[in-house]
C-alpha atoms as a PDB file:
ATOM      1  CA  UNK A   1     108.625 114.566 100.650  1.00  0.00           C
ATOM      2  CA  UNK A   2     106.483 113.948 103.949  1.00  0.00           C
ATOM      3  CA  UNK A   3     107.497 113.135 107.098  1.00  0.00           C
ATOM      4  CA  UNK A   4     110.130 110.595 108.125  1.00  0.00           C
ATOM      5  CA  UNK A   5     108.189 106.870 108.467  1.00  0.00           C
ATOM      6  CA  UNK A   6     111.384 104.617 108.684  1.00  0.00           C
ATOM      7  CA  UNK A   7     114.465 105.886 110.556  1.00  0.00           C
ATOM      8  CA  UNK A   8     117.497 103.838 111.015  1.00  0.00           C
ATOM      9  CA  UNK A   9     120.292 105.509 113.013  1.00  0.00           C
ATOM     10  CA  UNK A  10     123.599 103.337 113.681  1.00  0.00           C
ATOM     11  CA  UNK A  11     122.310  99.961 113.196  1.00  0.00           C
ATOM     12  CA  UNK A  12     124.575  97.006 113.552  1.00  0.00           C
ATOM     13  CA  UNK A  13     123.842  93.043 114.097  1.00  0.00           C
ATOM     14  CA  UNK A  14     125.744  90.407 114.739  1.00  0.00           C
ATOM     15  CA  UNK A  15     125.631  86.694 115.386  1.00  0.00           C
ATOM     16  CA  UNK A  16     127.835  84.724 117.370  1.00  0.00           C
ATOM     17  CA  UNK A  17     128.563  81.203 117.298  1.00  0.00           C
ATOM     18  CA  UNK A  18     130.474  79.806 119.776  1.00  0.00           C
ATOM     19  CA  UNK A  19     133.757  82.587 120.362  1.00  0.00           C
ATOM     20  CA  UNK A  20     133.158  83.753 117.021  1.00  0.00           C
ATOM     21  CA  UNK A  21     131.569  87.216 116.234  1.00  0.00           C
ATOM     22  CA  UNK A  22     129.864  87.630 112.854  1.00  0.00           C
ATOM     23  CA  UNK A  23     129.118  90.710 111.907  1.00  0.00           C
ATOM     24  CA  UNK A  24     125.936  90.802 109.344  1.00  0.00           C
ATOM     25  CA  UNK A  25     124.933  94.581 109.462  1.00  0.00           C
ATOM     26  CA  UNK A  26     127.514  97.728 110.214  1.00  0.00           C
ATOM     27  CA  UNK A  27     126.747 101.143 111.086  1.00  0.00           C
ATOM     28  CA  UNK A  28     123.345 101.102 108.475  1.00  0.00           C
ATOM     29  CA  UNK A  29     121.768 105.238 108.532  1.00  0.00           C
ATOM     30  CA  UNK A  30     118.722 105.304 106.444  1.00  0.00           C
ATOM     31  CA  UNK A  31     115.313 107.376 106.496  1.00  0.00           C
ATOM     32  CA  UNK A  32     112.352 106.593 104.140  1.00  0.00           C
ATOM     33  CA  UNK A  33     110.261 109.190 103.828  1.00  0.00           C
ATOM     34  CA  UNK A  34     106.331 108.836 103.760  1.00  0.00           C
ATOM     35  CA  UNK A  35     104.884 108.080 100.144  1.00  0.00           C
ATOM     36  CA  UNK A  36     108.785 106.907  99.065  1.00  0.00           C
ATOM     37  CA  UNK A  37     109.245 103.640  97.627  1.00  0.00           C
ATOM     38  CA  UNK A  38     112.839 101.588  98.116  1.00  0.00           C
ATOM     39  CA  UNK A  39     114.085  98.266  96.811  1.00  0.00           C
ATOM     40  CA  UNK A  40     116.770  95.994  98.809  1.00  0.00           C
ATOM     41  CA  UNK A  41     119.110  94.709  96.832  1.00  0.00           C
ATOM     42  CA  UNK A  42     122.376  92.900  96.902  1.00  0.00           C
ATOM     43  CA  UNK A  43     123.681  89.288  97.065  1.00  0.00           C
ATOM     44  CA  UNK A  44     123.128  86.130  98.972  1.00  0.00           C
ATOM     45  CA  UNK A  45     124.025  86.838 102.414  1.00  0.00           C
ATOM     46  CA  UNK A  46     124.581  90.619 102.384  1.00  0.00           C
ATOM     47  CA  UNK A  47     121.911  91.110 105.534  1.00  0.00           C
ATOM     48  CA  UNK A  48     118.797  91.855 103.353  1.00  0.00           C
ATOM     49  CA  UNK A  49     116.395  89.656 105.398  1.00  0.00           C
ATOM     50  CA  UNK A  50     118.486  90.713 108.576  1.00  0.00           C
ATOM     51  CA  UNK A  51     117.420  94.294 107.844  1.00  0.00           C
ATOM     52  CA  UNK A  52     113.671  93.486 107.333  1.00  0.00           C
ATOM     53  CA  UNK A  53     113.630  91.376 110.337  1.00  0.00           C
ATOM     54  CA  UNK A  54     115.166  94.423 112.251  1.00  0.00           C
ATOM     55  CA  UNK A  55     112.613  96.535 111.030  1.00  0.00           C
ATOM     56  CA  UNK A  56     109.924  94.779 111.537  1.00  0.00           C
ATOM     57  CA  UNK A  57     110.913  93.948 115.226  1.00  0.00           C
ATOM     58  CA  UNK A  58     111.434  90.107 114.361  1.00  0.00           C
ATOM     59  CA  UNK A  59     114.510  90.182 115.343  1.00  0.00           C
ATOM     60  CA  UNK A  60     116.677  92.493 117.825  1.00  0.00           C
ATOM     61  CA  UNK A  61     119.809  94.623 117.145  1.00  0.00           C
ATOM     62  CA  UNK A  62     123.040  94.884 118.375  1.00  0.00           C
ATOM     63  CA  UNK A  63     123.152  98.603 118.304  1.00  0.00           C
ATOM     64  CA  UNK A  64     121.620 101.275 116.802  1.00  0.00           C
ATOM     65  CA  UNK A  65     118.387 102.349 116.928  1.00  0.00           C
ATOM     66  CA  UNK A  66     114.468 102.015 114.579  1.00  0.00           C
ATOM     67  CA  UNK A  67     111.880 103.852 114.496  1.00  0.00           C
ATOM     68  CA  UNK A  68     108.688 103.386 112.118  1.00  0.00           C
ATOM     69  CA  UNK A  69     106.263 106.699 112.821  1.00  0.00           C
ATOM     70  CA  UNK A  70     106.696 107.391 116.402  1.00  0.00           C
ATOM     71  CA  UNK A  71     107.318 104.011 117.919  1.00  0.00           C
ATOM     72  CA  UNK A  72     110.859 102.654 118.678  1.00  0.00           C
ATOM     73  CA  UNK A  73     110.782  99.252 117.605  1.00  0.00           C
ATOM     74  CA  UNK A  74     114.515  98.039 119.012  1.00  0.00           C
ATOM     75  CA  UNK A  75     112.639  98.838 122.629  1.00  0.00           C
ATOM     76  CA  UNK A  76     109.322  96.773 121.730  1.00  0.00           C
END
């Protein structure tokens, strides 16, 4: 495989509504290499969108850290 395109060290998000913590993601590690294909799966609710957001710097995380190539997109 090439070089690492997606890395995703420690990653964690929650949401909080009012005094209540909800945890979506939990300590997610995951590296896609370049020219590797993935599919997200799993059920309604399980943080699939949450992830993409993430990674695509829609949406900010808790903790944890992404990069895509050389740019770190949790400090964008």
């Amino acid at each position: 495989m090439g070089a690492v395109q997606v890395q995703i060290e420690n990653l964690s998000k929650s949401y909080h509504r009012d005094s209540l913590k909800i945890p979506v993601l939990d300590n997610i590690n995951l590296n896609v290499d370049d020219g590797e294909f993935l599919a997200l799966m799993g059920p309604s609710g399980s943080g699939k969108t949450t992830l993409l957001n993430l990674i695509g710097g829609i949406d900010k995380p808790s903790a944890g850290r992404i990069a895509v190539g050389d740019i770190l997109i949790n400090q964008l």
